[in-house]
N, C-alpha and C. Protein backbone atom coordinates (compact mmCIF):
# COMPACT_ATOMS: atom_id res chain seq x y z
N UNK A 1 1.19 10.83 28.73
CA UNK A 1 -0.10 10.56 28.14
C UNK A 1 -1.06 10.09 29.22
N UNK A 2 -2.35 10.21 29.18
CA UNK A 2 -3.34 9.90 29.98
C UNK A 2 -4.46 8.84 29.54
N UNK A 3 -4.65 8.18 30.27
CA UNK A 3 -5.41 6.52 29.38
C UNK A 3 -6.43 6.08 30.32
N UNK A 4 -7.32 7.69 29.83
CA UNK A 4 -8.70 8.31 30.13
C UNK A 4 -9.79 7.87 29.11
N UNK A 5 -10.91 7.14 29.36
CA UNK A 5 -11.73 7.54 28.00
C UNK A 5 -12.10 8.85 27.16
N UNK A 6 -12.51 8.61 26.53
CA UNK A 6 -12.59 10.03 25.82
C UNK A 6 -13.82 9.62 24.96
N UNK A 7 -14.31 10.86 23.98
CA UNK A 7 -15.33 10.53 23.51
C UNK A 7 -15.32 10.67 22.07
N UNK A 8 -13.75 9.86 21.55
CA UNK A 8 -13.41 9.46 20.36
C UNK A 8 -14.59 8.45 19.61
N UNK A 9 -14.83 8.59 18.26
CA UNK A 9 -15.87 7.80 17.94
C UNK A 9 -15.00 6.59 17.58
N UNK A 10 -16.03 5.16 17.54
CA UNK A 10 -15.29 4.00 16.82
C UNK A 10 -15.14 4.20 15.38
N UNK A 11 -14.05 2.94 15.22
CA UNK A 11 -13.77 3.72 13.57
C UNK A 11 -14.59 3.35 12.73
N UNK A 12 -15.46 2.95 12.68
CA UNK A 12 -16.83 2.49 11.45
C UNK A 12 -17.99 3.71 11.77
N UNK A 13 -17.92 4.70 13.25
CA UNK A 13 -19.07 5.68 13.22
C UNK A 13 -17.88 7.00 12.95
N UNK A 14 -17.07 7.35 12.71
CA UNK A 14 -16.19 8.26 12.53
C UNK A 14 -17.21 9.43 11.45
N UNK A 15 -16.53 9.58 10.16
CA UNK A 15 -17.37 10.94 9.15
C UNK A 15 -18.66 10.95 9.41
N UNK A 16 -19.44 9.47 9.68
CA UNK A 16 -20.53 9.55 8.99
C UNK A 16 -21.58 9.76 10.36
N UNK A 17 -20.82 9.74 11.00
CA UNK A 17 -22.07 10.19 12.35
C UNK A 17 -21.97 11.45 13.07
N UNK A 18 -20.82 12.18 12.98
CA UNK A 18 -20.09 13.55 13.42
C UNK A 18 -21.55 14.46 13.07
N UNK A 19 -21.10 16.16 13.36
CA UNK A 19 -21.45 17.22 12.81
C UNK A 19 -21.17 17.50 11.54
N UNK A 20 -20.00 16.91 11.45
CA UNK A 20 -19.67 16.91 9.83
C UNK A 20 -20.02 15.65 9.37
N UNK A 21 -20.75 15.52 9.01
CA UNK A 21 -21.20 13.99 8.74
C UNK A 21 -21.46 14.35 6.75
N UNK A 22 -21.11 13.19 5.88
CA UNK A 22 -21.36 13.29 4.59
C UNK A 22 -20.34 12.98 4.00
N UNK A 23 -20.57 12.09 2.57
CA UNK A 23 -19.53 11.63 2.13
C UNK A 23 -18.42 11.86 1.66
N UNK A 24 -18.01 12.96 1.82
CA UNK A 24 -16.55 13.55 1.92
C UNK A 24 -15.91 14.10 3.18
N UNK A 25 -16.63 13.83 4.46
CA UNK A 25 -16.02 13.82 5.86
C UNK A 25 -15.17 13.74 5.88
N UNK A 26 -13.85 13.87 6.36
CA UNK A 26 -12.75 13.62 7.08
C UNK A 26 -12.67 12.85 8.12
N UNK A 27 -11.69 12.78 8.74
CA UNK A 27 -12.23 11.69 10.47
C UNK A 27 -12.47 12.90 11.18
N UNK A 28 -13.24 12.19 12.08
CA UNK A 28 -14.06 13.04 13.24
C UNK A 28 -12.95 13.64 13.93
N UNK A 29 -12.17 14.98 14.28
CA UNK A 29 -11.02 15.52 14.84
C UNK A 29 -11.30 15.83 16.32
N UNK A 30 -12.78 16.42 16.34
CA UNK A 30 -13.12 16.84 17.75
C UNK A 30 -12.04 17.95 18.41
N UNK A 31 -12.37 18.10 19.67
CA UNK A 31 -12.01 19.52 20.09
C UNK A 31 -10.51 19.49 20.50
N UNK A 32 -9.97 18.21 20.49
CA UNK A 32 -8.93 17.61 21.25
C UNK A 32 -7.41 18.09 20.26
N UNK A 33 -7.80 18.43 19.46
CA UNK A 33 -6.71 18.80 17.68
C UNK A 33 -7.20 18.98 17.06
N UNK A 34 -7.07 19.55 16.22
CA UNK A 34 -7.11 20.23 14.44
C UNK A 34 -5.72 19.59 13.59
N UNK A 35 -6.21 20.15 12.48
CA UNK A 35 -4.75 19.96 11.43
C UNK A 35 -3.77 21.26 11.52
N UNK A 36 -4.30 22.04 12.20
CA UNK A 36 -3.86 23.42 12.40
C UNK A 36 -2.91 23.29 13.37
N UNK A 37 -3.07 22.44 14.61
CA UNK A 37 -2.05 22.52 15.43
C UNK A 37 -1.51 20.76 15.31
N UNK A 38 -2.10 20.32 14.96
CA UNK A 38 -1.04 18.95 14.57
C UNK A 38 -0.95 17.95 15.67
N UNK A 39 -0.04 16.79 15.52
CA UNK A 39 0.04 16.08 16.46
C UNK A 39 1.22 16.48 17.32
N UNK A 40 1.67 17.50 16.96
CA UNK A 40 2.98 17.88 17.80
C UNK A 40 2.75 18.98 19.06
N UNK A 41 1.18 19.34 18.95
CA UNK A 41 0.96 20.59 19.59
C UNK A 41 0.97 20.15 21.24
N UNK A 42 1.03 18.83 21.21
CA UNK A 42 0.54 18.88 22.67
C UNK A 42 -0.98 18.56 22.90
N UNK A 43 -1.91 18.16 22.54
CA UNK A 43 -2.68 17.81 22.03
C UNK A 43 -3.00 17.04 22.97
N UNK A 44 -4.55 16.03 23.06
CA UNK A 44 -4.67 15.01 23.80
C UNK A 44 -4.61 13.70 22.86
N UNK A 45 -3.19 12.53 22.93
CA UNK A 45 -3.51 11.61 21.67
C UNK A 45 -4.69 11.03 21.07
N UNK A 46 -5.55 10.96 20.66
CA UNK A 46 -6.56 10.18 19.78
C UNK A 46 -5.82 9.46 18.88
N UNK A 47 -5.94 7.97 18.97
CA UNK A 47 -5.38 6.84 18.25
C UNK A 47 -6.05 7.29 16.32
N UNK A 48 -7.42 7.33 16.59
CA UNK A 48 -7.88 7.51 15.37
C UNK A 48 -7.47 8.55 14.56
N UNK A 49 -6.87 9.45 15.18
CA UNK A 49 -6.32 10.62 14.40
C UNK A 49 -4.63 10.49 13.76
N UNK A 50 -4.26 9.50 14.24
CA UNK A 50 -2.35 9.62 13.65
C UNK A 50 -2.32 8.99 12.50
N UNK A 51 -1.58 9.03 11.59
CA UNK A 51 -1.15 9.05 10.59
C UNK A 51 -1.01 7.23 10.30
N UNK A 52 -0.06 7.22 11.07
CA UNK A 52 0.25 5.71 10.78
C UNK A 52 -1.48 4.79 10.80
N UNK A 53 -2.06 5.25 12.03
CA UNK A 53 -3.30 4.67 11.80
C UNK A 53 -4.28 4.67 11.10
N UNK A 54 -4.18 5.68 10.51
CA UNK A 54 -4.93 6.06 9.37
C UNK A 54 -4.50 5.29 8.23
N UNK A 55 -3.36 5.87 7.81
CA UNK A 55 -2.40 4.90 6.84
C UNK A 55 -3.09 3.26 6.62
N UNK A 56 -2.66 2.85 8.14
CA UNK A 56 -2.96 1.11 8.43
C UNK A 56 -4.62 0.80 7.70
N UNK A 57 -5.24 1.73 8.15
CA UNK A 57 -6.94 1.61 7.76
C UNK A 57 -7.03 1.71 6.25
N UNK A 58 -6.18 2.94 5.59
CA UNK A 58 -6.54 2.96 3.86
C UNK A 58 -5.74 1.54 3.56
N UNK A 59 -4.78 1.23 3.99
CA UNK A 59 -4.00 -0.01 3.33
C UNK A 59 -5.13 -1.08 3.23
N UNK A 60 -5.46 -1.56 4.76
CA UNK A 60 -6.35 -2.65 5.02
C UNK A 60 -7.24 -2.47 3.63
N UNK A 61 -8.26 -1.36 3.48
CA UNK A 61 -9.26 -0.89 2.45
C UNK A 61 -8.58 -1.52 1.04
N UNK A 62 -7.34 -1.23 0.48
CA UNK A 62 -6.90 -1.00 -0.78
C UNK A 62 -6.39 -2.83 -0.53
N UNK A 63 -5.91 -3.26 0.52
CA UNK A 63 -5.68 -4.66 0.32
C UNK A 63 -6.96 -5.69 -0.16
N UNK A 64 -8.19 -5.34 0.55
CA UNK A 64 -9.32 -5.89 0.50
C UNK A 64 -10.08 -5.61 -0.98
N UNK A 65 -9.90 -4.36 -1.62
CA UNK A 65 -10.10 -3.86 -3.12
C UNK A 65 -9.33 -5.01 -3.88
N UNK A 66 -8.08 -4.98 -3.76
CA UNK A 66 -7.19 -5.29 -4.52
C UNK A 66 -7.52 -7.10 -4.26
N UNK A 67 -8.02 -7.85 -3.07
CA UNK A 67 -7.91 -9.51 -3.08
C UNK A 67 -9.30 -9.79 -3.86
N UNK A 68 -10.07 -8.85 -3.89
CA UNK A 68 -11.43 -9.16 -4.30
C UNK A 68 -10.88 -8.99 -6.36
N UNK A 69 -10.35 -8.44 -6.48
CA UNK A 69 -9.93 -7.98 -7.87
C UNK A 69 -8.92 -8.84 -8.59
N UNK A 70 -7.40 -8.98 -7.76
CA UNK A 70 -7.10 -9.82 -8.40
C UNK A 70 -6.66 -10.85 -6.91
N UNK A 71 -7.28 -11.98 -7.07
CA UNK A 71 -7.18 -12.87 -5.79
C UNK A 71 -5.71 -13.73 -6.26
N UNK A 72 -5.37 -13.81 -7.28
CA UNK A 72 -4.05 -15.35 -7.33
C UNK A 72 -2.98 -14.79 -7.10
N UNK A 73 -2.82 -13.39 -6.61
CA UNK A 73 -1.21 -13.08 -6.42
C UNK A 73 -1.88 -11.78 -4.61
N UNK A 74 -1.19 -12.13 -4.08
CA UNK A 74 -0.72 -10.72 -2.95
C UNK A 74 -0.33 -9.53 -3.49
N UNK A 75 -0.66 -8.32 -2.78
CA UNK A 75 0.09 -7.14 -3.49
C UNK A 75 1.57 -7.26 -3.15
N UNK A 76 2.13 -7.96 -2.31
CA UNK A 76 3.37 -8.01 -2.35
C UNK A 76 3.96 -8.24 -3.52
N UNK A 77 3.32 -9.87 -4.09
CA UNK A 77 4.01 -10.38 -5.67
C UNK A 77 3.54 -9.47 -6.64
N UNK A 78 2.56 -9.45 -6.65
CA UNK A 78 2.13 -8.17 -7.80
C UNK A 78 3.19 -7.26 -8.01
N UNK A 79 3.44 -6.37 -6.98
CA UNK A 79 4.15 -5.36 -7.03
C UNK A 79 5.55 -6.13 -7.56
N UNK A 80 5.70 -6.96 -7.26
CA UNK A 80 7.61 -7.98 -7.32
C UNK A 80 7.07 -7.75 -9.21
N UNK A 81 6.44 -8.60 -9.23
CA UNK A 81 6.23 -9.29 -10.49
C UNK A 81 5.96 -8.07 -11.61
N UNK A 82 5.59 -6.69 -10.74
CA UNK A 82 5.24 -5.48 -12.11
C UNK A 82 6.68 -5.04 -12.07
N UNK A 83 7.46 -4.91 -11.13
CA UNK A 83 8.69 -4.25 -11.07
C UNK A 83 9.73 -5.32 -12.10
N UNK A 84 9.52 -6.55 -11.99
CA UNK A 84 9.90 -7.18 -12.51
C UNK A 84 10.03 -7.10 -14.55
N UNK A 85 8.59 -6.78 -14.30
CA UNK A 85 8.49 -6.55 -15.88
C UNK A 85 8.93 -5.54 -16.29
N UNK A 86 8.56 -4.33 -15.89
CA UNK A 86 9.21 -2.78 -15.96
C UNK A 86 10.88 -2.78 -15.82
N UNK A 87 11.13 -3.15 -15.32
CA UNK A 87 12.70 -3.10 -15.66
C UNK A 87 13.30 -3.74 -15.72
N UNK A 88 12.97 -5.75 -16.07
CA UNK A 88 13.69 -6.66 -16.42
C UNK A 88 14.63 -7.05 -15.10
N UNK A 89 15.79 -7.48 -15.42
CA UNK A 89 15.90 -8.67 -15.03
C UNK A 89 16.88 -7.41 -14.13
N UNK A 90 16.68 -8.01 -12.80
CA UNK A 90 17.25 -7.34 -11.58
C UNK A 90 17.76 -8.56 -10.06
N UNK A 91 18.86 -7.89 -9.54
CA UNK A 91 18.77 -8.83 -8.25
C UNK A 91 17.93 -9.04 -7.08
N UNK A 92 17.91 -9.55 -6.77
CA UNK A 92 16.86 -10.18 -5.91
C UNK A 92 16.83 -9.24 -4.64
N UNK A 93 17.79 -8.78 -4.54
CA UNK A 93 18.23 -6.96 -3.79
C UNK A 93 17.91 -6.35 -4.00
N UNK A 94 17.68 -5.90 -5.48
CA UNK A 94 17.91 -4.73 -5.66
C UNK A 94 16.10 -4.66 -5.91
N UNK A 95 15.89 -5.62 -6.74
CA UNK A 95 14.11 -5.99 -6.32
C UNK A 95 13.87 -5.48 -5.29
N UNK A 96 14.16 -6.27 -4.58
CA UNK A 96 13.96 -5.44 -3.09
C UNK A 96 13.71 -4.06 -2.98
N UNK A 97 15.15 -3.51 -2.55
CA UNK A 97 14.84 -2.05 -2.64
C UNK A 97 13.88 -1.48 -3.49
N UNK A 98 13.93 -1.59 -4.85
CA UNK A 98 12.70 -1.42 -6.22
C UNK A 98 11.43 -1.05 -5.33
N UNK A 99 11.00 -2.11 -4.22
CA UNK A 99 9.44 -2.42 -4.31
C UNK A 99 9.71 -1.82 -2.48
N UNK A 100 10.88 -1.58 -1.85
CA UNK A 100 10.60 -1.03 -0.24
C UNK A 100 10.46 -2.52 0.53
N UNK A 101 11.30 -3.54 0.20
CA UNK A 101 10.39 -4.62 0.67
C UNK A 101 12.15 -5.20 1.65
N UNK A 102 12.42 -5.08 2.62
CA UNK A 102 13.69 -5.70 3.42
C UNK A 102 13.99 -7.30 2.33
N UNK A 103 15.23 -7.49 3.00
CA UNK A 103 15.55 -8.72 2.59
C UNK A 103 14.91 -10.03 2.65
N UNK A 104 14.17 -10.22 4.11
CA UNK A 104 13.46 -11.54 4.10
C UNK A 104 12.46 -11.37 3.65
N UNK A 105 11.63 -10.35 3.75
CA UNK A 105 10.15 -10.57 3.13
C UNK A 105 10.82 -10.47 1.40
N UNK A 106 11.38 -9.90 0.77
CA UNK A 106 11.42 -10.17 -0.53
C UNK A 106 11.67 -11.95 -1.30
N UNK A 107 12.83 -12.12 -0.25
CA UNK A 107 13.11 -13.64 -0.23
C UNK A 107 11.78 -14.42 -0.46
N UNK A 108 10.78 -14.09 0.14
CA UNK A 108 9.53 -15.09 0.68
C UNK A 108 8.61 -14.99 -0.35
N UNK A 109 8.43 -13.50 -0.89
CA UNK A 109 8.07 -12.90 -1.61
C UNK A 109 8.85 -13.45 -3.03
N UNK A 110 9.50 -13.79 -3.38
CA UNK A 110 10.05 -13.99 -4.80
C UNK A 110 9.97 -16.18 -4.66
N UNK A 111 10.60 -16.78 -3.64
CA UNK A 111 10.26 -18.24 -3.45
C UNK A 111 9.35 -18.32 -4.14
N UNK A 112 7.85 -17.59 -3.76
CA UNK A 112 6.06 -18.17 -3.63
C UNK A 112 5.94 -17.43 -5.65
N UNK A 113 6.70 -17.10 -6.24
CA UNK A 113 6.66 -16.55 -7.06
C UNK A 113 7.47 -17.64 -8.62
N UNK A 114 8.17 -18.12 -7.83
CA UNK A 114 9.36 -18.82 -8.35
C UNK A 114 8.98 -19.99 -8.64
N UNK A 115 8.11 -20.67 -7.31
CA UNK A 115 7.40 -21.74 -7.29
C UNK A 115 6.41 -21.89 -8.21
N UNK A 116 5.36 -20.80 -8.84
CA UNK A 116 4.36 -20.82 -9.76
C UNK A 116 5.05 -20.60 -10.95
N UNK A 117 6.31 -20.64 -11.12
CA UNK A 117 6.90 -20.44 -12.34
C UNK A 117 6.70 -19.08 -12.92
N UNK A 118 6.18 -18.09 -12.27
CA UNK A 118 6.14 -16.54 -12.95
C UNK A 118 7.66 -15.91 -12.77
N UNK A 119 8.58 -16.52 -12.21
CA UNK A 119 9.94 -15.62 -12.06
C UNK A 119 10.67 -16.76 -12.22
N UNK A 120 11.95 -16.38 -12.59
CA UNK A 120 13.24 -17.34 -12.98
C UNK A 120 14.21 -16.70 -12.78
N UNK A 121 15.47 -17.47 -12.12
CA UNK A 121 16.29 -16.88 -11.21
C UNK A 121 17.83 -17.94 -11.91
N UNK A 122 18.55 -16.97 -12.03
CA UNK A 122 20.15 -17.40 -12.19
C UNK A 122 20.50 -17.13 -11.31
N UNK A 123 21.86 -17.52 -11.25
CA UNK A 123 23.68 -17.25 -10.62
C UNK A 123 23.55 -15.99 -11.40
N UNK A 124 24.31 -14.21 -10.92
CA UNK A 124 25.02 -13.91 -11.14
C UNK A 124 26.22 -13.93 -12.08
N UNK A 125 26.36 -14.11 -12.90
CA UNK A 125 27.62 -14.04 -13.70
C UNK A 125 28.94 -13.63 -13.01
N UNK A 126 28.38 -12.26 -12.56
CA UNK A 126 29.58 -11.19 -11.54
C UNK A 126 30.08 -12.12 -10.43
N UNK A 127 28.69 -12.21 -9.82
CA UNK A 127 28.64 -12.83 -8.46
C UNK A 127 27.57 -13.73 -8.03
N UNK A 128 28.65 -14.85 -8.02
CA UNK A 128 27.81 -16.25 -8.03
C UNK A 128 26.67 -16.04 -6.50
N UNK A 129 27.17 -15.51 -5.54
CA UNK A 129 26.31 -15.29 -4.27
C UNK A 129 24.78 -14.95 -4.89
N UNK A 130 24.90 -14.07 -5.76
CA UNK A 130 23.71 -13.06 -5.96
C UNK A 130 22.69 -14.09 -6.80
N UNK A 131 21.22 -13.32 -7.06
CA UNK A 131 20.70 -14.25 -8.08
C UNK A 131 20.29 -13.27 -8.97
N UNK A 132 20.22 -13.93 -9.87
CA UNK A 132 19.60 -12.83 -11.32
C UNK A 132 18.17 -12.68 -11.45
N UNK A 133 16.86 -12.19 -11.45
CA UNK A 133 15.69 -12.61 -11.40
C UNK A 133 15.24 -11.84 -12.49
N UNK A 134 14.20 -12.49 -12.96
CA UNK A 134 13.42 -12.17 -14.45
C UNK A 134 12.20 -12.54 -14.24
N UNK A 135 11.21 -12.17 -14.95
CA UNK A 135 9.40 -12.54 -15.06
C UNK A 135 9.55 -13.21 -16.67
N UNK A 136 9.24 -14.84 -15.84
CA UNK A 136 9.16 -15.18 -17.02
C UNK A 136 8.00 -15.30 -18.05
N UNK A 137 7.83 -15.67 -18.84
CA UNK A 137 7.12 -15.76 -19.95
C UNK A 137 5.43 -15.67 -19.55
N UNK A 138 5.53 -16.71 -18.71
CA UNK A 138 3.72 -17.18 -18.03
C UNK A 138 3.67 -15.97 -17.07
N UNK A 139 4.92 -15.39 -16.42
CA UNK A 139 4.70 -14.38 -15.41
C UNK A 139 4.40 -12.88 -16.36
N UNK A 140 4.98 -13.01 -17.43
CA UNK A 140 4.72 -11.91 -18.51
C UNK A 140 3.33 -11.43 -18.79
N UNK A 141 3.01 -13.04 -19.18
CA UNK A 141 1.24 -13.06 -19.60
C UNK A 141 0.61 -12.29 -18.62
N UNK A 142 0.84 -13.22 -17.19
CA UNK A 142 -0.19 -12.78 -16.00
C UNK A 142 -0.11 -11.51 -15.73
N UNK A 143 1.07 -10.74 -15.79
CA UNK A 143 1.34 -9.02 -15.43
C UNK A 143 0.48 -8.59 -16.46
N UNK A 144 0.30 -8.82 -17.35
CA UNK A 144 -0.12 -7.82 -18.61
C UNK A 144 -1.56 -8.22 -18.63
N UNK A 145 -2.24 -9.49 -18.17
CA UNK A 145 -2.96 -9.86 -18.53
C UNK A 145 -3.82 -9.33 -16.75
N UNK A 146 -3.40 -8.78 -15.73
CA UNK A 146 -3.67 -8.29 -14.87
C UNK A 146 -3.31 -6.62 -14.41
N UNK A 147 -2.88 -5.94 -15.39
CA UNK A 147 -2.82 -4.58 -15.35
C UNK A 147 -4.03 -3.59 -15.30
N UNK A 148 -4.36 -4.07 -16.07
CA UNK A 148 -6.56 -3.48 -16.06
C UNK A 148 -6.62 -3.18 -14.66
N UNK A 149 -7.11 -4.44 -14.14
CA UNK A 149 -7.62 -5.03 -12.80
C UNK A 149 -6.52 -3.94 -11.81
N UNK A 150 -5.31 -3.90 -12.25
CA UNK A 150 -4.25 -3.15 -11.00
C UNK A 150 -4.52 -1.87 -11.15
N UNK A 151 -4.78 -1.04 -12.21
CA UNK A 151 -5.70 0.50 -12.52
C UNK A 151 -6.80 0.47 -11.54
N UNK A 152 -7.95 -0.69 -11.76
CA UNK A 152 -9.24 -0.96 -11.14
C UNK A 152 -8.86 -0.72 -9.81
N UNK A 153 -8.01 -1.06 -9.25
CA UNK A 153 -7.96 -1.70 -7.93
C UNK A 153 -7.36 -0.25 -7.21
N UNK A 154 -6.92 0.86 -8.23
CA UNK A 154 -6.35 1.98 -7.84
C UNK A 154 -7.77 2.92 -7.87
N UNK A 155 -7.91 2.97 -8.95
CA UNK A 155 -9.12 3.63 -8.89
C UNK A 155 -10.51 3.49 -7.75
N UNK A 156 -10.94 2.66 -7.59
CA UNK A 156 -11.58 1.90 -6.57
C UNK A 156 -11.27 2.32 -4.85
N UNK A 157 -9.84 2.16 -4.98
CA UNK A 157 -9.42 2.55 -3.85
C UNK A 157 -9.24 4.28 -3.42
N UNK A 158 -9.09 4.87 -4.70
CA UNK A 158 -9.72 6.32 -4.18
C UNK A 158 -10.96 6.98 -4.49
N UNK A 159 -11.86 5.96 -4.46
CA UNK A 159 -13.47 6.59 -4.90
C UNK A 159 -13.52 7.60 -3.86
N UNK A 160 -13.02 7.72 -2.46
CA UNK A 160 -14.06 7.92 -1.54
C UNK A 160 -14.14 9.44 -1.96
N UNK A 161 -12.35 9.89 -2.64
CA UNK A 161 -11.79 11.48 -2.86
C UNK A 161 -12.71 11.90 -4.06
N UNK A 162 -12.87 13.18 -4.02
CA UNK A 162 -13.12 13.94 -5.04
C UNK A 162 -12.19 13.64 -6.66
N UNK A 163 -12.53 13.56 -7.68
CA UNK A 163 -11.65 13.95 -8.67
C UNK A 163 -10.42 14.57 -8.71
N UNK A 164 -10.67 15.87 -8.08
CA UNK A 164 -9.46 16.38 -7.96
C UNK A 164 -8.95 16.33 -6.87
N UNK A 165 -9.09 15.49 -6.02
CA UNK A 165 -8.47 15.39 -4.70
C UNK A 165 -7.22 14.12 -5.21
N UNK A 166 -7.50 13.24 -5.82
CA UNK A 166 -6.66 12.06 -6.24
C UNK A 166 -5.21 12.20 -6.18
N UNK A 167 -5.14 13.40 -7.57
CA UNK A 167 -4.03 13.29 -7.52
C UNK A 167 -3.00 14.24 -6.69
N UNK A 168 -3.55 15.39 -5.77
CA UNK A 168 -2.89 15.35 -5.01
C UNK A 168 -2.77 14.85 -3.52
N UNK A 169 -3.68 13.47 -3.77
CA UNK A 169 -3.17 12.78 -2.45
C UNK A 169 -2.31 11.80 -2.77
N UNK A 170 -1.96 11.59 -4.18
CA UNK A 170 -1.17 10.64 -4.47
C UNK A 170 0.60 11.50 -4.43
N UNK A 171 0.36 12.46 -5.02
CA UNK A 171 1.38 13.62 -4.39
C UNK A 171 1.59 13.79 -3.11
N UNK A 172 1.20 13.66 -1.97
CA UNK A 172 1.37 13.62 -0.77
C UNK A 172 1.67 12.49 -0.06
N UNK A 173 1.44 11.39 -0.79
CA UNK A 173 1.81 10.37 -0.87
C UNK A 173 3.55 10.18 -0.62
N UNK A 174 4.05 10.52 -2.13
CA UNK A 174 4.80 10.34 -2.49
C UNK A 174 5.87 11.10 -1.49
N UNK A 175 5.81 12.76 -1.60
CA UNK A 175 6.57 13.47 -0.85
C UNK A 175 6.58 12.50 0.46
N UNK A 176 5.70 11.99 1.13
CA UNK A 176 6.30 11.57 2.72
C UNK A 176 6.88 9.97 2.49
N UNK A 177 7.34 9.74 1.02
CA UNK A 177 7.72 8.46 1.52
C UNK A 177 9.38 8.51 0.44
């Protein structure tokens, strides 16, 4: 790789200052790649163009949607606390896996949860090691009583797409993960 300037735009002048400029832009690709030959072609890297970075930028966007919308929980607990309701009472593992979340961040993630009294946690029956976790009652209310707002916070977060672009970026979504 070569760690040349280039005449990549910053990421706040990207769609909207290009040749293609307008509110359904894409990022600025420039002459350096297309989608046609990819990031595998050999290409010259542009940070603004990879995936993961892109990724990092819609997250940041949909995190900032989502604290302004519902501020008393993280999307981490949110997500704990909807999985929680949707399929009842699960291990604190298997939660885990459920939501993509490793072992310690779920740990940290279910504590800060436990502590506000929205989750309640046994022994295992099987296996005393394990814990049993449930959304309790007040955590019931708050899921249900914050589902609106978690639609809102979806919706919101794909204004920028067309109608029919939504759902198959939520399909594309899915396939790469």
């Amino acid at each position: 790789m070569n760690c040349q300037p280039s005449n990549a735009t910053l990421p706040n002048s990207g769609p909207s200052s290009g040749p293609n400029a307008g509110p359904n832009a894409g990022p600025d690709i420039g002459p350096e790649t297309s989608p046609e030959t990819g990031p595998e072609s050999g290409a010259v890297y542009i940070l603004d163009q990879q995936v993961g970075f892109l990724m990092r930028r819609a997250n940041q966007r949909h995190i900032g949607i989502f604290s302004e919308r519902i501020p008393d929980l993280t999307p981490r607990q949110f997500a704990a606390l909807a999985k929680l309701c949707e399929l009842g009472d699960l291990s604190q593992n298997a939660l885990g896996r459920a939501i993509a979340m490793d072992a310690a961040t779920i740990k940290g993630v279910v504590d800060r949860l436990r502590a506000r009294d929205l989750v309640t946690a046994s022994p295992d029956p099987n296996d005393q090691r394990r814990l049993r976790l449930v959304a309790s009652a007040e955590g019931r209310a708050l899921y249900e009583g914050l589902e609106d707002q978690a639609r809102a916070v979806t919706r919101m977060t794909l204004t920028p797409l067309e109608p029919h672009e939504r759902g198959e970026f939520l399909r594309l979504l899915e396939k790469i993960t």
